[in-house]
PDB file of N, CA and C in Angstrom:
ATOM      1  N   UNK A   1     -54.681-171.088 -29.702  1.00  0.00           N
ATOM      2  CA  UNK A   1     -56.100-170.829 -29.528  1.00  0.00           C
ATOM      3  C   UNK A   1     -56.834-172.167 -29.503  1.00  0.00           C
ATOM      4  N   UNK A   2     -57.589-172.638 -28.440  1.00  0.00           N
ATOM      5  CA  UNK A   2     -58.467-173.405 -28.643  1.00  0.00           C
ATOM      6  C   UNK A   2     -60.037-172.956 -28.747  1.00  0.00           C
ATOM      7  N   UNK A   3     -61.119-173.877 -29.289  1.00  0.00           N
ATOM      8  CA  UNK A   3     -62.233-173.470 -29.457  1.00  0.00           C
ATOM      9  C   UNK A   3     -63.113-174.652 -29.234  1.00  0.00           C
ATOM     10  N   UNK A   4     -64.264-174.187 -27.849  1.00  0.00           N
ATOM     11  CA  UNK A   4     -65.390-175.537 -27.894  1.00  0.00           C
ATOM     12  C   UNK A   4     -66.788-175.079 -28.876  1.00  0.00           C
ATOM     13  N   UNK A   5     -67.203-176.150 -28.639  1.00  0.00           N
ATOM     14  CA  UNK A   5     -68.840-175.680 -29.370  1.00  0.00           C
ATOM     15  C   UNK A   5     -69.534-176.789 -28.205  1.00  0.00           C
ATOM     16  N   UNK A   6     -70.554-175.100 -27.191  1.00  0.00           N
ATOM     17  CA  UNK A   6     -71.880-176.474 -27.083  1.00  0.00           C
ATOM     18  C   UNK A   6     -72.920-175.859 -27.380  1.00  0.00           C
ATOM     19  N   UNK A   7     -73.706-177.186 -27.711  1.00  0.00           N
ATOM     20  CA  UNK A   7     -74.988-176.956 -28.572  1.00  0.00           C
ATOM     21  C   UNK A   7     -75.838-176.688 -27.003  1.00  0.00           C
ATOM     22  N   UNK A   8     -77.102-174.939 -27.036  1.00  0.00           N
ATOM     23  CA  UNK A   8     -77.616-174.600 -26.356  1.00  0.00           C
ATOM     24  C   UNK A   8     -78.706-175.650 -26.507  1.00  0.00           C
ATOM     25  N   UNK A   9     -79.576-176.159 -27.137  1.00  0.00           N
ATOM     26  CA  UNK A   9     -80.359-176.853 -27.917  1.00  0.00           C
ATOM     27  C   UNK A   9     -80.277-178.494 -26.873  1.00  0.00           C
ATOM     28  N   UNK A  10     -79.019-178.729 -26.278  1.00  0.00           N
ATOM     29  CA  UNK A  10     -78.961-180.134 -25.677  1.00  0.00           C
ATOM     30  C   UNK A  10     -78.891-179.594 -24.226  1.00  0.00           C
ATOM     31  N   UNK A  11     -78.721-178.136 -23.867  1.00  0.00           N
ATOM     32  CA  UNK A  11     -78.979-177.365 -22.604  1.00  0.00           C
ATOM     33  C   UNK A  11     -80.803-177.677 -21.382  1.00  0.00           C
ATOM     34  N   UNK A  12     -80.930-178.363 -20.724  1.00  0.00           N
ATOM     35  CA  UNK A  12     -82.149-178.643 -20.695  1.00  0.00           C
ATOM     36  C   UNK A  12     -82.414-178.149 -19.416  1.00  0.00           C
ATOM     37  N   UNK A  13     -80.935-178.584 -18.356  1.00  0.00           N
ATOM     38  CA  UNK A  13     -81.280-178.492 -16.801  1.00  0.00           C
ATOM     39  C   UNK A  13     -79.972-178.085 -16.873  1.00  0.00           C
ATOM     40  N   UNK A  14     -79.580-178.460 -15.183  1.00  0.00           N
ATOM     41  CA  UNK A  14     -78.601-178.206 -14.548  1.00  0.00           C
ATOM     42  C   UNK A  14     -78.062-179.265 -14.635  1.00  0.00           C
ATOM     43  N   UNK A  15     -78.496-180.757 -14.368  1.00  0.00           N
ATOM     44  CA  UNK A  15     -77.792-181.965 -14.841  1.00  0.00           C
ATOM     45  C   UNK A  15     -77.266-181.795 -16.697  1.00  0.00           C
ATOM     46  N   UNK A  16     -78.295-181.886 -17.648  1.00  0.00           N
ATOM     47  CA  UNK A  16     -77.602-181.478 -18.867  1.00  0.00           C
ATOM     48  C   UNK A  16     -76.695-180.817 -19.138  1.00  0.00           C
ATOM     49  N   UNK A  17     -76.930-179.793 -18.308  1.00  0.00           N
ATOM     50  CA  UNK A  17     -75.150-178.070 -18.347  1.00  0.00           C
ATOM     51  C   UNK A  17     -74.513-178.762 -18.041  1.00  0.00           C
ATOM     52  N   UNK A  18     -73.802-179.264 -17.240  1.00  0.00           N
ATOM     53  CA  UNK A  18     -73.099-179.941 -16.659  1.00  0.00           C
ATOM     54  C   UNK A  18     -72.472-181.144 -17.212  1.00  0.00           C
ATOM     55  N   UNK A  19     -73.189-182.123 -17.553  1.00  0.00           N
ATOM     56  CA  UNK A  19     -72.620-183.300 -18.782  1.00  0.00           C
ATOM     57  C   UNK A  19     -72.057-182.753 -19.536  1.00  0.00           C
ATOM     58  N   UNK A  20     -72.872-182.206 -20.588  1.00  0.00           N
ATOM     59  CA  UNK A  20     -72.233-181.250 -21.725  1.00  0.00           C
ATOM     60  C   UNK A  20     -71.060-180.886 -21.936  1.00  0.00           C
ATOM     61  N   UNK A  21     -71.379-179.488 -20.318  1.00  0.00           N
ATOM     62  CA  UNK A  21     -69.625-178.826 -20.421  1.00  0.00           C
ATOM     63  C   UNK A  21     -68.854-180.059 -20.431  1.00  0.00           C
ATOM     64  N   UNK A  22     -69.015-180.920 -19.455  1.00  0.00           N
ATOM     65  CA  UNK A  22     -68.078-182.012 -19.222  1.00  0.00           C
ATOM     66  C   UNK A  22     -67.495-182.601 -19.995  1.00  0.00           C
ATOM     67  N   UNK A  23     -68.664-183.196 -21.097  1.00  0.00           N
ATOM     68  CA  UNK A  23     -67.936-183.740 -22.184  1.00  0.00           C
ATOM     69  C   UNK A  23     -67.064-183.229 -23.137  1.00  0.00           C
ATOM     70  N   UNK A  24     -68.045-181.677 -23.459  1.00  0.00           N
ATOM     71  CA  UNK A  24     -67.147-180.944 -24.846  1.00  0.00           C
ATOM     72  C   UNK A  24     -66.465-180.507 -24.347  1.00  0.00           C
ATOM     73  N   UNK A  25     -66.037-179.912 -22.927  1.00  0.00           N
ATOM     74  CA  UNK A  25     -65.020-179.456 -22.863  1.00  0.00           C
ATOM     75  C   UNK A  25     -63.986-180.180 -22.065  1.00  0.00           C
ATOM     76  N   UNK A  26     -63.980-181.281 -21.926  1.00  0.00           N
ATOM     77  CA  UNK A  26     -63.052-182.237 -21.555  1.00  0.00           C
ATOM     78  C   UNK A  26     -62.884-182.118 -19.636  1.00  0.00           C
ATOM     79  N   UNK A  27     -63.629-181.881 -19.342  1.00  0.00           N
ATOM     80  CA  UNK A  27     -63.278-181.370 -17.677  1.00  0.00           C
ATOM     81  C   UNK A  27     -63.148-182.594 -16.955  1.00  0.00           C
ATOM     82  N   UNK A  28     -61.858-182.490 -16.144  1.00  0.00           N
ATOM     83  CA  UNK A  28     -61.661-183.382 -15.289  1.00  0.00           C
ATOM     84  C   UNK A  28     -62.681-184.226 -14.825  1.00  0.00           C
ATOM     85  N   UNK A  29     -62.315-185.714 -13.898  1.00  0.00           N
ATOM     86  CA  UNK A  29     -63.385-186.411 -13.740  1.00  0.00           C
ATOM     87  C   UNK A  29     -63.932-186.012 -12.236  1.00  0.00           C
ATOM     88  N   UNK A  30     -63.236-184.628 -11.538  1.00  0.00           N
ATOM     89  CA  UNK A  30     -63.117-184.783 -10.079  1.00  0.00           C
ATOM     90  C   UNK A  30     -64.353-183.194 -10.433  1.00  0.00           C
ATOM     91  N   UNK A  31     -64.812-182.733 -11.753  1.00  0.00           N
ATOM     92  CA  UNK A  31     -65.674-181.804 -11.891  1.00  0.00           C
ATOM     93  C   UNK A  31     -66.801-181.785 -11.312  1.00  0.00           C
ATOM     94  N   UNK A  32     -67.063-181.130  -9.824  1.00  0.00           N
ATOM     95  CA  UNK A  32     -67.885-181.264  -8.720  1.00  0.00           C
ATOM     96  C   UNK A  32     -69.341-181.023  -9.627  1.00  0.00           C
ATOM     97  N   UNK A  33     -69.559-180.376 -10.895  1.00  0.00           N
ATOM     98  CA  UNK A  33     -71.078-180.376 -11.162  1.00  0.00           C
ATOM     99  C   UNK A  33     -71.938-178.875 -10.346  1.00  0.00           C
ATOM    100  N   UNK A  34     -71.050-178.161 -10.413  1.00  0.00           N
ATOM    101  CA  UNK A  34     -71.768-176.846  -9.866  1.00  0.00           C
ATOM    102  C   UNK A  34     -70.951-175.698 -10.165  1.00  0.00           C
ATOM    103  N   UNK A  35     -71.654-174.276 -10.508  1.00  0.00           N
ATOM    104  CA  UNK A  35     -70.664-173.263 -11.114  1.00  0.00           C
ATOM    105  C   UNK A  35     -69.456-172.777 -10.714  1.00  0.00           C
ATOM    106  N   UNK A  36     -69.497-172.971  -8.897  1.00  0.00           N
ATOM    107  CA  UNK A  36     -67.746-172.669  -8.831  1.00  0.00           C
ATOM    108  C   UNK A  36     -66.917-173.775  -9.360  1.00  0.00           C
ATOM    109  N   UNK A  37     -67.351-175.273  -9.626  1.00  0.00           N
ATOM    110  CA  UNK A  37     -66.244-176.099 -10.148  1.00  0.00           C
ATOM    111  C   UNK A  37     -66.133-175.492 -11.646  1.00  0.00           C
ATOM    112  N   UNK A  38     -67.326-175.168 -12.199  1.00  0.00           N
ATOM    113  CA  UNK A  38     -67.275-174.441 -14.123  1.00  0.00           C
ATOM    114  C   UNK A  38     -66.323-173.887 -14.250  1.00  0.00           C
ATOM    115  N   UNK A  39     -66.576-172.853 -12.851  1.00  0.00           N
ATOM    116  CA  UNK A  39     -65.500-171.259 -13.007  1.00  0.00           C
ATOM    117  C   UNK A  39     -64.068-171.947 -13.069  1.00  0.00           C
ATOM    118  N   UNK A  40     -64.141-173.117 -11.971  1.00  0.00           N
ATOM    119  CA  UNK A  40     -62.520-173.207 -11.795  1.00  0.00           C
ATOM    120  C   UNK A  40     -61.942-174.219 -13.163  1.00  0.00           C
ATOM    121  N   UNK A  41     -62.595-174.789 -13.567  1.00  0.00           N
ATOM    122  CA  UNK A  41     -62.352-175.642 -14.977  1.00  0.00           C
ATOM    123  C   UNK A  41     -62.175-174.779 -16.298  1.00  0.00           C
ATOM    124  N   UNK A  42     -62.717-173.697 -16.541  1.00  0.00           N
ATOM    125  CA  UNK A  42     -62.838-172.919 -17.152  1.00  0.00           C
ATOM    126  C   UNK A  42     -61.613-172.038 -17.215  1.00  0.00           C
ATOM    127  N   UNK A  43     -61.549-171.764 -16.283  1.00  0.00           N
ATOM    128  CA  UNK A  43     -60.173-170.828 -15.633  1.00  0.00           C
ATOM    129  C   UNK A  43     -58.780-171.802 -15.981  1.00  0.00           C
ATOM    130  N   UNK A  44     -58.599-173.057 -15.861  1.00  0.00           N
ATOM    131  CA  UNK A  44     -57.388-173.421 -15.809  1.00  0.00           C
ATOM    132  C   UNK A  44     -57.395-173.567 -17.366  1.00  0.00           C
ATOM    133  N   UNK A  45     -58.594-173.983 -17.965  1.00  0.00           N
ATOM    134  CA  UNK A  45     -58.585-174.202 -19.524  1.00  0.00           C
ATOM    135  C   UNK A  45     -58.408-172.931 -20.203  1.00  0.00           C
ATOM    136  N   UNK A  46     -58.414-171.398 -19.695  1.00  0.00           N
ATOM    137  CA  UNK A  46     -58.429-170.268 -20.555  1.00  0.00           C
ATOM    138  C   UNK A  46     -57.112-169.948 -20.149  1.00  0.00           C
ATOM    139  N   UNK A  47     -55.612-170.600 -20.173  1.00  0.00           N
ATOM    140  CA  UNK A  47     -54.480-169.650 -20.174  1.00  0.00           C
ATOM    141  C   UNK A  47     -54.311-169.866 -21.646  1.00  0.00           C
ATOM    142  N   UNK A  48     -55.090-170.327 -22.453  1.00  0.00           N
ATOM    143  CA  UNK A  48     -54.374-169.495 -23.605  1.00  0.00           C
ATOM    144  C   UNK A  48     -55.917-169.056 -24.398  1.00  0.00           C
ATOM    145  N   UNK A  49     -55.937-168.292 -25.343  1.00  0.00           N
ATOM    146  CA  UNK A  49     -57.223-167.810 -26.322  1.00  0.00           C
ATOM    147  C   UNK A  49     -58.209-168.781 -26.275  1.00  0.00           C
ATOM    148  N   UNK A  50     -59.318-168.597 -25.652  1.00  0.00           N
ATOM    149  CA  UNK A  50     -60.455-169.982 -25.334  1.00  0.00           C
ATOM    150  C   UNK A  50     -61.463-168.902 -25.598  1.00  0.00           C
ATOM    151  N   UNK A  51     -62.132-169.832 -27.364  1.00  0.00           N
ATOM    152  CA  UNK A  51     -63.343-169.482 -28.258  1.00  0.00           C
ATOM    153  C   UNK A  51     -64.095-170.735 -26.777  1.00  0.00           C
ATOM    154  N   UNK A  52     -65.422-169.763 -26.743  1.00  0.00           N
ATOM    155  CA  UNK A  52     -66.384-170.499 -26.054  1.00  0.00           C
ATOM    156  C   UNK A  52     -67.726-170.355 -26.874  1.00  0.00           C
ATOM    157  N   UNK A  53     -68.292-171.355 -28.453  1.00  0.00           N
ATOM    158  CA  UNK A  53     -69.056-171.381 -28.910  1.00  0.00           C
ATOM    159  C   UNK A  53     -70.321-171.531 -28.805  1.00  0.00           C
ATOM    160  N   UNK A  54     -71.004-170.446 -27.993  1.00  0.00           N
ATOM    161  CA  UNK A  54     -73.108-171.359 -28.052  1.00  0.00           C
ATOM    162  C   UNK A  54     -73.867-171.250 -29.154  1.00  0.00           C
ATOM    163  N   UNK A  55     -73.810-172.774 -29.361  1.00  0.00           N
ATOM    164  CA  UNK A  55     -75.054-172.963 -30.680  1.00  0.00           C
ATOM    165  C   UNK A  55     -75.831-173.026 -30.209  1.00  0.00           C
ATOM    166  N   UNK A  56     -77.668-172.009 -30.774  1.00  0.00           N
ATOM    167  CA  UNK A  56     -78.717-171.954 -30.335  1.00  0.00           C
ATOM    168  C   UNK A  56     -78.793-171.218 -29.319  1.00  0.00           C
ATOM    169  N   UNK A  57     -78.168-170.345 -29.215  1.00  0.00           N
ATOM    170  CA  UNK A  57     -77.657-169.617 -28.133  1.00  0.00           C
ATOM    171  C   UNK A  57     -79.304-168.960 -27.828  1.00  0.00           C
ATOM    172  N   UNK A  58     -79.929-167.997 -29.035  1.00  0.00           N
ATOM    173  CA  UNK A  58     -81.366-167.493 -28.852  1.00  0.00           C
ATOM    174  C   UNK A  58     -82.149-168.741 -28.525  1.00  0.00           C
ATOM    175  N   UNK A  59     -82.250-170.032 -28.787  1.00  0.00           N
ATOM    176  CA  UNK A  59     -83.227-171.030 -28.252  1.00  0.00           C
ATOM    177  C   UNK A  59     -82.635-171.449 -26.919  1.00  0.00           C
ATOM    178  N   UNK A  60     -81.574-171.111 -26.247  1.00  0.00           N
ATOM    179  CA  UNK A  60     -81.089-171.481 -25.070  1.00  0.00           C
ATOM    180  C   UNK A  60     -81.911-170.142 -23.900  1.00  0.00           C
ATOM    181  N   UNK A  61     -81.344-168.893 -24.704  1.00  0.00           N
ATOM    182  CA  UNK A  61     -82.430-167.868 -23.648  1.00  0.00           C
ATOM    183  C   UNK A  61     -83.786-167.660 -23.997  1.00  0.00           C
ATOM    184  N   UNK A  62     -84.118-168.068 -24.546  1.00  0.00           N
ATOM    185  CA  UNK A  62     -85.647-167.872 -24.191  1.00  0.00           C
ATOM    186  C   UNK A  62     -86.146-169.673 -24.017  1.00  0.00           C
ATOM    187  N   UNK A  63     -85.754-170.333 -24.183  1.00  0.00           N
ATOM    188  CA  UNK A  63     -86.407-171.148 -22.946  1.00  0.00           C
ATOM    189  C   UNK A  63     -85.480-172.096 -21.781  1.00  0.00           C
ATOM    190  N   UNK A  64     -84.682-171.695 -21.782  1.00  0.00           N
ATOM    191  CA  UNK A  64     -83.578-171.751 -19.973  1.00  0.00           C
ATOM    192  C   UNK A  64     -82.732-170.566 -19.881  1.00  0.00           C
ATOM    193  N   UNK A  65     -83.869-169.493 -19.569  1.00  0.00           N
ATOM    194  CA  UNK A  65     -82.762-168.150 -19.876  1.00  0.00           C
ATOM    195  C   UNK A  65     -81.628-168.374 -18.227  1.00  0.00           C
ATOM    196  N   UNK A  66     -82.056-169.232 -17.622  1.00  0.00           N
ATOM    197  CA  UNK A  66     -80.965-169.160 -16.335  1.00  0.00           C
ATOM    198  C   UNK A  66     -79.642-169.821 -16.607  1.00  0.00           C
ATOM    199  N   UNK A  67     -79.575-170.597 -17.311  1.00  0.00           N
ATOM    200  CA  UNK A  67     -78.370-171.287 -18.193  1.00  0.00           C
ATOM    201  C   UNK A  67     -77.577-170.579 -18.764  1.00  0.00           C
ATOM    202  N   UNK A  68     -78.400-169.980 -19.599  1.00  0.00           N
ATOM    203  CA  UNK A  68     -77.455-168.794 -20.564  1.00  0.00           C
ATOM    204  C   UNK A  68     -77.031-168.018 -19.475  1.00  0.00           C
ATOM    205  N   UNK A  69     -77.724-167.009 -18.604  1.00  0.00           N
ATOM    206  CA  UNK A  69     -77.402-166.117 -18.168  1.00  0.00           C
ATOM    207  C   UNK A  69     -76.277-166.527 -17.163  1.00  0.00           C
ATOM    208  N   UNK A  70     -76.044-168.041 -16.709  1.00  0.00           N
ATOM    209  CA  UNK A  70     -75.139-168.631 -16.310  1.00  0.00           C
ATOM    210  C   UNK A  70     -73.703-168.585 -16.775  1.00  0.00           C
ATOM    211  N   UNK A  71     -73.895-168.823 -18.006  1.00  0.00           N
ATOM    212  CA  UNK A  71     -72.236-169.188 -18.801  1.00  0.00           C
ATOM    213  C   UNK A  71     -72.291-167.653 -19.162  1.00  0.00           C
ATOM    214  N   UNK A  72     -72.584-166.606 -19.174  1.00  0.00           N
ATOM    215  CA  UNK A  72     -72.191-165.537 -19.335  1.00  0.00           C
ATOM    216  C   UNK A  72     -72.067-164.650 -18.023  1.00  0.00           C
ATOM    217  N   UNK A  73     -72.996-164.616 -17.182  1.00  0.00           N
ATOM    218  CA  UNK A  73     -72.025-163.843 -16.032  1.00  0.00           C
ATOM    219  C   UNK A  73     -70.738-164.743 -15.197  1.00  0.00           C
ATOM    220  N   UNK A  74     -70.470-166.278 -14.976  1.00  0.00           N
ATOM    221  CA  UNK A  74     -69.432-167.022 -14.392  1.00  0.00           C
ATOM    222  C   UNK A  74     -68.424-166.762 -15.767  1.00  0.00           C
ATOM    223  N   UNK A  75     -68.755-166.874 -16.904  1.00  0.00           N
ATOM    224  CA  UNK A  75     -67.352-166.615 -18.167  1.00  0.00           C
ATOM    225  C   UNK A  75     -67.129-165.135 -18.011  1.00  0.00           C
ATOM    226  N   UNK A  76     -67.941-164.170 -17.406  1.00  0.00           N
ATOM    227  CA  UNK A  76     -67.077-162.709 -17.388  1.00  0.00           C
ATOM    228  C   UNK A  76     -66.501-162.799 -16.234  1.00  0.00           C
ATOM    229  N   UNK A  77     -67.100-163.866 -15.097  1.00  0.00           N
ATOM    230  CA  UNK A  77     -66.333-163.530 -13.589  1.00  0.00           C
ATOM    231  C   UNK A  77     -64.646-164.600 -13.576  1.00  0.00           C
ATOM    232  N   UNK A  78     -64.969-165.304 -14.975  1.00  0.00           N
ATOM    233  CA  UNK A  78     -63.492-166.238 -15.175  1.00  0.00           C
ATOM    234  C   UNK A  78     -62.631-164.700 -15.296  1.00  0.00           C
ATOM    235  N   UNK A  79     -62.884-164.010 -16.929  1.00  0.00           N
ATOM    236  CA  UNK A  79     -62.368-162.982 -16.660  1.00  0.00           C
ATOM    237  C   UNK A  79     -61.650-161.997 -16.058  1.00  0.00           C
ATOM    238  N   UNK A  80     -62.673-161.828 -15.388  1.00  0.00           N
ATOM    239  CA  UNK A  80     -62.549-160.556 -14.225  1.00  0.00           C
ATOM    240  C   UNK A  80     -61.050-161.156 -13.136  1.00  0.00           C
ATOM    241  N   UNK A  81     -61.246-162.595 -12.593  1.00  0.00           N
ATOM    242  CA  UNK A  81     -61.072-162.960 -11.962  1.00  0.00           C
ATOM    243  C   UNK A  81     -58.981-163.110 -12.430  1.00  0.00           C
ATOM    244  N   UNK A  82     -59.019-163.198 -13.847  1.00  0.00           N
ATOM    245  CA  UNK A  82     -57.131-163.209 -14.280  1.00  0.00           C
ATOM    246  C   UNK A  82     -56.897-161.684 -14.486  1.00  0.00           C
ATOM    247  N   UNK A  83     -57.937-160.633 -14.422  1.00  0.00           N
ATOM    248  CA  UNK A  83     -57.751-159.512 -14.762  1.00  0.00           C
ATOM    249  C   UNK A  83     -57.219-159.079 -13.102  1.00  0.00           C
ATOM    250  N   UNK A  84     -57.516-159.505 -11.624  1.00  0.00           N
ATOM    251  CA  UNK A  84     -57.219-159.533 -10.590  1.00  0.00           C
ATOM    252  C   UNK A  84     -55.821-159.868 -10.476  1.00  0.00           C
ATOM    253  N   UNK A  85     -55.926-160.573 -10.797  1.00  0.00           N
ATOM    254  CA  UNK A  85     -54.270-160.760 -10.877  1.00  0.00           C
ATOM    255  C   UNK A  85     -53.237-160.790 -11.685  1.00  0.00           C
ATOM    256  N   UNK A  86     -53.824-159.814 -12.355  1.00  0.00           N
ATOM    257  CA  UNK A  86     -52.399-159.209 -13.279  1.00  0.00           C
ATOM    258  C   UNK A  86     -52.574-160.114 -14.516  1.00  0.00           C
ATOM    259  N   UNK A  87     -52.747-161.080 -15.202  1.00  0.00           N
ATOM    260  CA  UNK A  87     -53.106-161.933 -16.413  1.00  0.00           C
ATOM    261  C   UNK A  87     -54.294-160.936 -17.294  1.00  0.00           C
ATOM    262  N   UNK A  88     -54.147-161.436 -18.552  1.00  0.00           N
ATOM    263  CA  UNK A  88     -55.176-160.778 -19.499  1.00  0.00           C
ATOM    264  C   UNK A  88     -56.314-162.138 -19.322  1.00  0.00           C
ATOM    265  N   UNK A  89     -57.563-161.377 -19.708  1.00  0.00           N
ATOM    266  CA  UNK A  89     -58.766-162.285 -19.829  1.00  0.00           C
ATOM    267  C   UNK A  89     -58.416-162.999 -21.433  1.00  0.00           C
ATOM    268  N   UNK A  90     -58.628-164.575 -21.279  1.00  0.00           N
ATOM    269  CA  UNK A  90     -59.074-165.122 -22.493  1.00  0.00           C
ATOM    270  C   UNK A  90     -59.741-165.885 -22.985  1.00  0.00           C
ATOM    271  N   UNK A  91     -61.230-165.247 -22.336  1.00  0.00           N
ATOM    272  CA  UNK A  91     -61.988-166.301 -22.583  1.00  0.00           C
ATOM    273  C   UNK A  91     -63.346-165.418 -23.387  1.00  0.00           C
ATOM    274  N   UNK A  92     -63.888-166.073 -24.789  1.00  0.00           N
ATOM    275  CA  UNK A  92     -64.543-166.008 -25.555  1.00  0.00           C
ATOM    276  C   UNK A  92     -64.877-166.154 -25.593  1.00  0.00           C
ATOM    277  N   UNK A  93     -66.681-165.638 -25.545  1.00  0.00           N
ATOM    278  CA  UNK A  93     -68.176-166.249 -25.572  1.00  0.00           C
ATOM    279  C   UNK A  93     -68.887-165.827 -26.313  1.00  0.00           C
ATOM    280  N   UNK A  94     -68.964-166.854 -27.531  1.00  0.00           N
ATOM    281  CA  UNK A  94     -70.104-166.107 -29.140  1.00  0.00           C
ATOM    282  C   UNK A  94     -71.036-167.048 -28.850  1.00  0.00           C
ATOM    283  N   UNK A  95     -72.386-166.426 -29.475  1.00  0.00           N
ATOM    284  CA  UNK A  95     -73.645-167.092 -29.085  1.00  0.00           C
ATOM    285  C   UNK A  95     -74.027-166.490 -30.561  1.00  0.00           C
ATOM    286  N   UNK A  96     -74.869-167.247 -31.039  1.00  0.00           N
ATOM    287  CA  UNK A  96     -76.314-166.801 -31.857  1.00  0.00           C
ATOM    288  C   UNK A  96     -77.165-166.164 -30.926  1.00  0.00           C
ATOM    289  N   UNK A  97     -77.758-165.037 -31.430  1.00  0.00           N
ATOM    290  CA  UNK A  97     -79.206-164.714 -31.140  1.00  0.00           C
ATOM    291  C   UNK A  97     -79.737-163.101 -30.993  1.00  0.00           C
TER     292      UNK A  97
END
């Protein structure tokens, strides 16, 4: 099992999402910076139990509710997407709020 933590709180833009994931979650340096590269970084990082921690998760949706609503419909379409092909989903998204 691995587990990230990002703080919703350092969530500001689309440049910030992006650093962030990058940093805490270690994503390659070739990470194009837009949600199909997330999905696909995300995806190679969830073959095994992947805790996906948002701190401030309630101060992330109510003021960049497009962010949040970001890492939660692309983390159910990571999902969906190993459930297509025969793999179990393992990817974990706890939030405050």
């Amino acid at each position: 099992m691995q587990k990230f933590i990002i703080r919703g709180k350092r969530l500001k833009n689309w440049k910030t999402f992006h650093a962030e994931f990058k940093k805490e979650m270690h994503f390659p340096d070739y990470y194009g910076k837009n949600m199909n590269a997330w999905i696909d970084c995300i995806d190679e990082l969830s073959n095994e139990l992947t805790i996906l921690q948002i701190k401030n998760g309630k101060y992330l949706k109510e003021n960049v509710p497009e962010l949040f609503n970001a890492i939660l419909e692309c983390g159910a379409f990571v999902n969906h997407r190993k459930i297509d092909v025969g793999e179990n989903p393992n990817l974990i998204i706890a939030t405050d709020y």
